[in-house]
Protein backbone atom coordinates (compact mmCIF):
# COMPACT_ATOMS: atom_id res chain seq x y z
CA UNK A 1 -82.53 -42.45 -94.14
CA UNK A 2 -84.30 -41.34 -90.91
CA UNK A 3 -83.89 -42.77 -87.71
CA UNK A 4 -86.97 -44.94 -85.82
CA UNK A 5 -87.61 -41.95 -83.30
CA UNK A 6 -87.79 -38.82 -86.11
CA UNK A 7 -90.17 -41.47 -87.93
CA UNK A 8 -92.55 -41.81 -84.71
CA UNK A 9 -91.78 -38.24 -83.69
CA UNK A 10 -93.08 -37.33 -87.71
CA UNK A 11 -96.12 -39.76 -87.01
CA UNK A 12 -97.44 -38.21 -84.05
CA UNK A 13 -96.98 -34.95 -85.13
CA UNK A 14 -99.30 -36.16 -88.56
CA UNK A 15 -101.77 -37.31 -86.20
CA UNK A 16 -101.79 -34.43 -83.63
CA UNK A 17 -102.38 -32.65 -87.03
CA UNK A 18 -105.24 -34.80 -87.99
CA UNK A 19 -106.71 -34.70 -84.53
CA UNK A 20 -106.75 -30.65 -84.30
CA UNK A 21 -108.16 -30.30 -88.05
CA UNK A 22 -110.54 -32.50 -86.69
CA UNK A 23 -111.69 -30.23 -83.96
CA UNK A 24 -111.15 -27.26 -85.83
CA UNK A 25 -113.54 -28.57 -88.25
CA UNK A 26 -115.92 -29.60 -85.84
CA UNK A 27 -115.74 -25.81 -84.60
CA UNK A 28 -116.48 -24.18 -87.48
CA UNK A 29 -119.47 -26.76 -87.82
CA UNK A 30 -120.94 -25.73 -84.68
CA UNK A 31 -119.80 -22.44 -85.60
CA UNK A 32 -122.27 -23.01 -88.97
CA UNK A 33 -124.94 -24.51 -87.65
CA UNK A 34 -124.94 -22.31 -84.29
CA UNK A 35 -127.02 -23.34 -80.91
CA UNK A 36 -128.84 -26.67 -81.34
CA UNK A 37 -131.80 -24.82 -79.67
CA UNK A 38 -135.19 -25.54 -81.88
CA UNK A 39 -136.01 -21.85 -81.77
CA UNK A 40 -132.58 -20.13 -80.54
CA UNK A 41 -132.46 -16.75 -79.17
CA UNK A 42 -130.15 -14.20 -80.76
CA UNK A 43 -128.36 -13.79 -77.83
CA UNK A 44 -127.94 -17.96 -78.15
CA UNK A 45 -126.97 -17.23 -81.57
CA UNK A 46 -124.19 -14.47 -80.22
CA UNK A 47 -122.87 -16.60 -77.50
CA UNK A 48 -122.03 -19.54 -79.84
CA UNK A 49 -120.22 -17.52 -82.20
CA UNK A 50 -118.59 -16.21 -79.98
CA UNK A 51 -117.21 -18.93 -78.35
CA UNK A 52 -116.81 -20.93 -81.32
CA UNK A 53 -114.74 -17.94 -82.81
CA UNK A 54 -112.42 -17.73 -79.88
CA UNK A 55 -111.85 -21.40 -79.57
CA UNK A 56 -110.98 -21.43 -83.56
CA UNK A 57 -107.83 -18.79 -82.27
CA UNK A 58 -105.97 -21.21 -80.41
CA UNK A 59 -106.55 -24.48 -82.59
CA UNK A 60 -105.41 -22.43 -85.95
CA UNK A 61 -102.29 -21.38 -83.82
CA UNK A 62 -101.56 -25.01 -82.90
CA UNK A 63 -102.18 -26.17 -86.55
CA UNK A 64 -99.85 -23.36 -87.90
CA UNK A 65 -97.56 -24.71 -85.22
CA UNK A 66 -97.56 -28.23 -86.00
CA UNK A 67 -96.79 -27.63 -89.82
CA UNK A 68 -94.35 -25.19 -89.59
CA UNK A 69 -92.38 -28.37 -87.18
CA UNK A 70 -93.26 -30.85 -89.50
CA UNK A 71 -91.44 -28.53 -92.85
CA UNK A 72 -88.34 -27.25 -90.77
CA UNK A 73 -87.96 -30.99 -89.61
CA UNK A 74 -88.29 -32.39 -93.43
């Protein structure tokens, strides 16, 4: 039986979970589809990859993060 707060604290890590897949996914959408330019430059093209590939760094680490918490705590 768990306790009230290792329920909540299980919750918000589920949703902190949901909310970064959420912008991960969004990333790797942008990082798809690229600049929203009509007729981008490749340079345009470069920057958002880029940018879109650094960002995707720190939100997979937090992800990785947030599951590994959620198996040790069971």
């Amino acid at each position: 039986m768990t306790t009230q707060p290792c329920r909540l604290r299980r919750t918000l890590l589920v949703l902190l979970l949901l909310l970064v897949g959420l912008a991960l996914g969004l990333d790797l959408a942008y990082f798809i589809d690229g600049s929203q330019e009509l007729f981008p430059t490749a340079e345009q093209t470069a920057a958002v990859r880029l940018v879109t590939g650094v960002g995707a760094i720190p939100l997979s680490l937090l992800a990785w993060l947030i599951i590994r918490r959620l198996r040790r705590d069971g």
